[in-house]
N, C-alpha and C. Protein backbone atom coordinates (compact mmCIF):
# COMPACT_ATOMS: atom_id res chain seq x y z
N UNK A 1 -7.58 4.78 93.60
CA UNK A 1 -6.81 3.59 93.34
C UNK A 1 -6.43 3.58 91.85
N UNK A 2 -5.42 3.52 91.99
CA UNK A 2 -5.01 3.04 90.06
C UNK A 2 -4.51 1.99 89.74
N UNK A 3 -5.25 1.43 89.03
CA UNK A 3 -4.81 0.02 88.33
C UNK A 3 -4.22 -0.14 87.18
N UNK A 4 -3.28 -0.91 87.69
CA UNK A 4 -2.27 -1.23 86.44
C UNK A 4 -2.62 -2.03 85.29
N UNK A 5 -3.24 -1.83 83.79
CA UNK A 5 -4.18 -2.64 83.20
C UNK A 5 -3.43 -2.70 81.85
N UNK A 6 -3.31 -4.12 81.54
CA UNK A 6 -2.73 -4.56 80.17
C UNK A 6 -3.50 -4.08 79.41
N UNK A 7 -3.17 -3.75 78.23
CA UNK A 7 -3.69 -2.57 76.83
C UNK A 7 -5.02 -3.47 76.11
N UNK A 8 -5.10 -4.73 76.41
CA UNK A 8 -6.31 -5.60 75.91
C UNK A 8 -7.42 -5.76 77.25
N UNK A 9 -6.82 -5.77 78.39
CA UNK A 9 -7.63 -5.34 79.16
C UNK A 9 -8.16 -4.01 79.37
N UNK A 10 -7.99 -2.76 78.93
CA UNK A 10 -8.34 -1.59 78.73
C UNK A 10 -9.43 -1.39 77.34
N UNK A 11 -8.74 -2.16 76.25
CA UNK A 11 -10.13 -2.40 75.43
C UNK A 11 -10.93 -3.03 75.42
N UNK A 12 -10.83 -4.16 76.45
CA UNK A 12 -12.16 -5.16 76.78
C UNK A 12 -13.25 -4.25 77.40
N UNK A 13 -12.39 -3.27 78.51
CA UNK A 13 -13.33 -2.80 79.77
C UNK A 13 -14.18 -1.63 78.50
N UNK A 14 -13.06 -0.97 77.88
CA UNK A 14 -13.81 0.55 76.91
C UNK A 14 -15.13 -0.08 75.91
N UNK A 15 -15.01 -1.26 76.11
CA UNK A 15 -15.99 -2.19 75.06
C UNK A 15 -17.02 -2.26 75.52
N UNK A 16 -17.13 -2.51 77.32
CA UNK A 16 -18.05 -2.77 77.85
C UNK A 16 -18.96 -1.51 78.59
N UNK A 17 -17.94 -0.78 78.18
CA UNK A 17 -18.38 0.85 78.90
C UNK A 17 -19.56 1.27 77.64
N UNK A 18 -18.67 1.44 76.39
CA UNK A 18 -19.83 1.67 75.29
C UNK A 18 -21.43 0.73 75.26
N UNK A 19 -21.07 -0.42 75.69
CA UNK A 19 -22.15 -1.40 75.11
C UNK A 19 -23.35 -0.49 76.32
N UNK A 20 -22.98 -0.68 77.23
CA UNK A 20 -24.09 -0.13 78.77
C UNK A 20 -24.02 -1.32 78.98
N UNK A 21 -24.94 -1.31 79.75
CA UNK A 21 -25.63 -2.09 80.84
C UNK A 21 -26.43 -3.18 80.22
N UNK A 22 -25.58 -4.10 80.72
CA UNK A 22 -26.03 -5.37 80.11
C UNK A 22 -27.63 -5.79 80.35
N UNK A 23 -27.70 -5.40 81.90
CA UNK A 23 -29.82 -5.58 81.70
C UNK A 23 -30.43 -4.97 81.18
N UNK A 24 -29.97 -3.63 81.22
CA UNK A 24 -30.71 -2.42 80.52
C UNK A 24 -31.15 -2.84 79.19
N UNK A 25 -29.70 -3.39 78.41
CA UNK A 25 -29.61 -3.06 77.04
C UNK A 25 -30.57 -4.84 76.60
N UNK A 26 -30.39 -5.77 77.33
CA UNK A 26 -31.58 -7.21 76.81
C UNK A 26 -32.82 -6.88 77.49
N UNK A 27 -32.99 -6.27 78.80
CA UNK A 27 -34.56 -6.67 78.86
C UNK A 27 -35.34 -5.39 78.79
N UNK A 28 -34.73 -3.96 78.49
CA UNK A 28 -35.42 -2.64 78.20
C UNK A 28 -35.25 -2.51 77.42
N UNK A 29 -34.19 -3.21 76.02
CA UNK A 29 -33.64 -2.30 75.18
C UNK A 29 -33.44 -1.13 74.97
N UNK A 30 -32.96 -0.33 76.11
CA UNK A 30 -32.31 0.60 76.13
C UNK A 30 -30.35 0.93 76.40
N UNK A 31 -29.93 1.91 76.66
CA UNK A 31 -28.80 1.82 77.06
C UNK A 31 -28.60 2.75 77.57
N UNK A 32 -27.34 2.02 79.06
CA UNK A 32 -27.32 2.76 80.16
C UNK A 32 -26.11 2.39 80.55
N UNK A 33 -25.53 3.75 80.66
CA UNK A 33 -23.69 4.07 81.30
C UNK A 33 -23.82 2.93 82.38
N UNK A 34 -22.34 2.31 82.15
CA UNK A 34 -22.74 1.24 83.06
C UNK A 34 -20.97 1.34 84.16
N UNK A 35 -21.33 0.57 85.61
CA UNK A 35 -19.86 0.62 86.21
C UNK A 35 -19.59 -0.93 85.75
N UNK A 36 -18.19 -1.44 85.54
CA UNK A 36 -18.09 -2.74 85.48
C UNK A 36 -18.17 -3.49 87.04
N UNK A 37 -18.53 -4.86 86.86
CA UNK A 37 -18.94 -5.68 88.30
C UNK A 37 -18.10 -6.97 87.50
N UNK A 38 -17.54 -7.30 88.48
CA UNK A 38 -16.53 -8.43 88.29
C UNK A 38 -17.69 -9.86 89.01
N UNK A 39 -17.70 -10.49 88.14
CA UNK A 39 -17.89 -12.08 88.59
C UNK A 39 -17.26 -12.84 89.46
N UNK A 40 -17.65 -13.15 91.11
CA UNK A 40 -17.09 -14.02 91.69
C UNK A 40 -16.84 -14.91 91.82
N UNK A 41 -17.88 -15.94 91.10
CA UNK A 41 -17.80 -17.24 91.52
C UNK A 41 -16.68 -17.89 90.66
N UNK A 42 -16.12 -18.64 91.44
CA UNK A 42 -15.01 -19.30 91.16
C UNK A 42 -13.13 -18.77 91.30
N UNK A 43 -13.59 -17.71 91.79
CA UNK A 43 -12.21 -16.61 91.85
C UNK A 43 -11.99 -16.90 92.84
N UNK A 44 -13.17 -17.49 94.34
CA UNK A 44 -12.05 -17.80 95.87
C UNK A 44 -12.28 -16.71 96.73
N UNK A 45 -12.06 -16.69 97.91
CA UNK A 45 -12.88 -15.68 99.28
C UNK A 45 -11.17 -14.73 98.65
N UNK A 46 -12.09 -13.49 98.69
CA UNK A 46 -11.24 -12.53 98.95
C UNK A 46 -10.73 -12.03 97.68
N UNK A 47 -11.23 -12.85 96.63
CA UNK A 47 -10.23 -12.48 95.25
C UNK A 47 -11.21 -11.70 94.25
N UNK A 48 -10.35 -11.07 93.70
CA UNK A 48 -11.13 -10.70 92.17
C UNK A 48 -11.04 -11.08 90.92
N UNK A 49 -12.22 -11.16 90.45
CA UNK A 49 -11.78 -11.95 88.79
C UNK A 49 -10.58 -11.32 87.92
N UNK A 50 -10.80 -11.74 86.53
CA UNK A 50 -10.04 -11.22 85.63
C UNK A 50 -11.02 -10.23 85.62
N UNK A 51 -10.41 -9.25 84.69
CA UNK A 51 -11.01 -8.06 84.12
C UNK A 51 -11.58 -8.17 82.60
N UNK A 52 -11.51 -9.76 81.99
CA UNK A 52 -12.36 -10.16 81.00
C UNK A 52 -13.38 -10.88 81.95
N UNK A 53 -13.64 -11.40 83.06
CA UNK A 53 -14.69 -11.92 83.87
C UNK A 53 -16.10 -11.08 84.00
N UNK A 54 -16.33 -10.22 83.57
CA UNK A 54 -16.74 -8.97 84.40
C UNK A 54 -18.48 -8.50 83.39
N UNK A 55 -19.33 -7.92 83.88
CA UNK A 55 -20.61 -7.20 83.21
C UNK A 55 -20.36 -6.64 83.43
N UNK A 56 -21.19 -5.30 82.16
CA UNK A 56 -21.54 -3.91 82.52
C UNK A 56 -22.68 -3.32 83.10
N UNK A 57 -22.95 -2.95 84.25
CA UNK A 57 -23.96 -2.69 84.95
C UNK A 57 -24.33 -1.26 85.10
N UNK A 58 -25.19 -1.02 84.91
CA UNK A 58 -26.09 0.23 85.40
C UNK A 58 -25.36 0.27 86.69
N UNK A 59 -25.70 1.49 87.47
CA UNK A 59 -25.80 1.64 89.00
C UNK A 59 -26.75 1.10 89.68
N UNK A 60 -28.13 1.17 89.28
CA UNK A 60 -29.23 0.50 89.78
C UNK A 60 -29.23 -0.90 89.85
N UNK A 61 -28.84 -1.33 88.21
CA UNK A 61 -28.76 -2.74 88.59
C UNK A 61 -27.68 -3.65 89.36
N UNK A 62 -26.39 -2.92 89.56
CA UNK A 62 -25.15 -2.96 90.03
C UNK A 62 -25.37 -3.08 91.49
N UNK A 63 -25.78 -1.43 92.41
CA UNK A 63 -25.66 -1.62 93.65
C UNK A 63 -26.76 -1.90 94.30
N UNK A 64 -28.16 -1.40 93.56
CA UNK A 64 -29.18 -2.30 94.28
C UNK A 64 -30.18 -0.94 94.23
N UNK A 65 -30.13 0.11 93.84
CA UNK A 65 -31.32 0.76 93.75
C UNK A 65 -32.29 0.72 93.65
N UNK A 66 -33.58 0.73 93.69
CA UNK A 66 -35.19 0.49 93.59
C UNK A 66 -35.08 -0.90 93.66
N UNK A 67 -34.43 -1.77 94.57
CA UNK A 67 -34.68 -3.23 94.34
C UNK A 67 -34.71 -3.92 93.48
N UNK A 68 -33.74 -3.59 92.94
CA UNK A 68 -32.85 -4.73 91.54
C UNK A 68 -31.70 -4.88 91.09
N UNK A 69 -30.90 -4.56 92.09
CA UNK A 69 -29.27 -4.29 92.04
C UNK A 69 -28.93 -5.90 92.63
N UNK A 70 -27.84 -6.10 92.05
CA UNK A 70 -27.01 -7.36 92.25
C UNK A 70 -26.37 -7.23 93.86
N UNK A 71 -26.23 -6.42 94.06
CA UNK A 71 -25.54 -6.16 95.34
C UNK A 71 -26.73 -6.17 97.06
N UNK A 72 -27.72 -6.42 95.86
CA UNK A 72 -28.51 -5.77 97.48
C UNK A 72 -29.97 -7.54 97.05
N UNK A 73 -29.43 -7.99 96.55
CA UNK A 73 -30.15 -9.87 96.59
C UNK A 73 -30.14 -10.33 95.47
N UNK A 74 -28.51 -11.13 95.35
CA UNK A 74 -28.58 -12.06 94.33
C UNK A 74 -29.11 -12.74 93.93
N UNK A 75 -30.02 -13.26 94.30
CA UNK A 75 -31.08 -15.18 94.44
C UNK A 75 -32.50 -13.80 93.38
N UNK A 76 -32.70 -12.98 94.20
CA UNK A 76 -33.90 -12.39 93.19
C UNK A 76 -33.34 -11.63 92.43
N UNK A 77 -32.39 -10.83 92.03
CA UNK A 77 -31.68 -10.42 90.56
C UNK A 77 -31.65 -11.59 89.60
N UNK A 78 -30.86 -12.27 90.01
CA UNK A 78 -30.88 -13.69 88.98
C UNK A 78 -32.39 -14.24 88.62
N UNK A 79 -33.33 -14.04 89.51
CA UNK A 79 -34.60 -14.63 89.08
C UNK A 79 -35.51 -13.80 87.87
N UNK A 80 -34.89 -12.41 88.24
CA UNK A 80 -35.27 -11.41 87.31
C UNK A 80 -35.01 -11.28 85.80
N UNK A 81 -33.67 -11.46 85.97
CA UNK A 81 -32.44 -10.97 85.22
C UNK A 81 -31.66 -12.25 84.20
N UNK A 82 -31.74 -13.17 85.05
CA UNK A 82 -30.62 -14.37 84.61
C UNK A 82 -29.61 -14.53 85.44
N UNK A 83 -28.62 -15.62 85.51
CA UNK A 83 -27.28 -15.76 86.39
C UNK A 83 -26.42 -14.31 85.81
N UNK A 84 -25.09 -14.69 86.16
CA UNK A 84 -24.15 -13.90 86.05
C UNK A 84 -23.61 -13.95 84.69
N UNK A 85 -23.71 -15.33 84.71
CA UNK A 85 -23.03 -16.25 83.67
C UNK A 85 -23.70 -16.57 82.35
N UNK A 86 -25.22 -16.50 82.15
CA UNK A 86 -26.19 -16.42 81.32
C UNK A 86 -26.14 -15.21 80.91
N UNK A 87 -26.00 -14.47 81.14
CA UNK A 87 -25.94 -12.57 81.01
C UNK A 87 -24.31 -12.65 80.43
N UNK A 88 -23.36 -12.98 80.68
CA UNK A 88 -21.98 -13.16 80.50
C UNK A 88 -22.15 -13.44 78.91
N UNK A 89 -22.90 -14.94 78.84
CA UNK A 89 -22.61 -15.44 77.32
C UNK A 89 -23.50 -14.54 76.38
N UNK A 90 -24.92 -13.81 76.83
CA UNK A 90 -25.67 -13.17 75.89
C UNK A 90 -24.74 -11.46 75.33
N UNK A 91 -24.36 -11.40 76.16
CA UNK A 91 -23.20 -9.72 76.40
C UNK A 91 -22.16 -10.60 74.94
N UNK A 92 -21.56 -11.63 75.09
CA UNK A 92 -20.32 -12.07 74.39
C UNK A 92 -21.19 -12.37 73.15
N UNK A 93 -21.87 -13.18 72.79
CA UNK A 93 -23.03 -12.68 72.06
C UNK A 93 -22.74 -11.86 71.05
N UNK A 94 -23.53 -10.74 71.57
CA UNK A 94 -23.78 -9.12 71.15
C UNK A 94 -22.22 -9.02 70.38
N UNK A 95 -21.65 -9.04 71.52
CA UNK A 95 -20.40 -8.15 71.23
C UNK A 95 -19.46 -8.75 69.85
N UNK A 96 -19.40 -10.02 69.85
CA UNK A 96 -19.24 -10.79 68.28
C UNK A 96 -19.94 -10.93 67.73
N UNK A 97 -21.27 -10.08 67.57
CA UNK A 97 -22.22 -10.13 66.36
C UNK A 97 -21.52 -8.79 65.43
């Protein structure tokens, strides 16, 4: 699939590619190549966010590997981890420090 991506949306995403993985990098302090995961709530059945909406996720924490992926039980990621949206403002954070 290729997406057609405005030139500030291409440096938002390259921003978030460098940083890693937003769990990785607050609760291991480490850093880890991350895929971006778009934020749903509030975008509507069927839709996708903006492409400033979005974390950088590990794979593990992304699709659900060893039982801590966003994709495989939201209600206990978030209990782990934080919301979507708590993780959103600490990432924005970082990134204007």
């Amino acid at each position: 699939m290729v997406l057609n991506l405005k030139k500030s949306e291409k440096e938002y995403l390259a921003k978030l590619v460098e940083f890693g993985c937003v769990v990785c990098k607050k609760h291991l302090g480490c850093h880890t190549p991350p895929c971006i995961h778009h934020i749903r709530d509030g975008a509507g059945v069927g839709k996708r966010s903006s492409h400033f909406d979005t974390l950088p996720l590990c794979h593990p924490h992304h699709q659900g590997e060893y039982g801590v992926g966003f994709h495989s039980g939201k209600k206990v990621w978030e209990e782990k981890f934080g919301t979507e949206r708590e993780l959103q403002a600490w990432l924005k954070e970082q990134l204007d420090a």
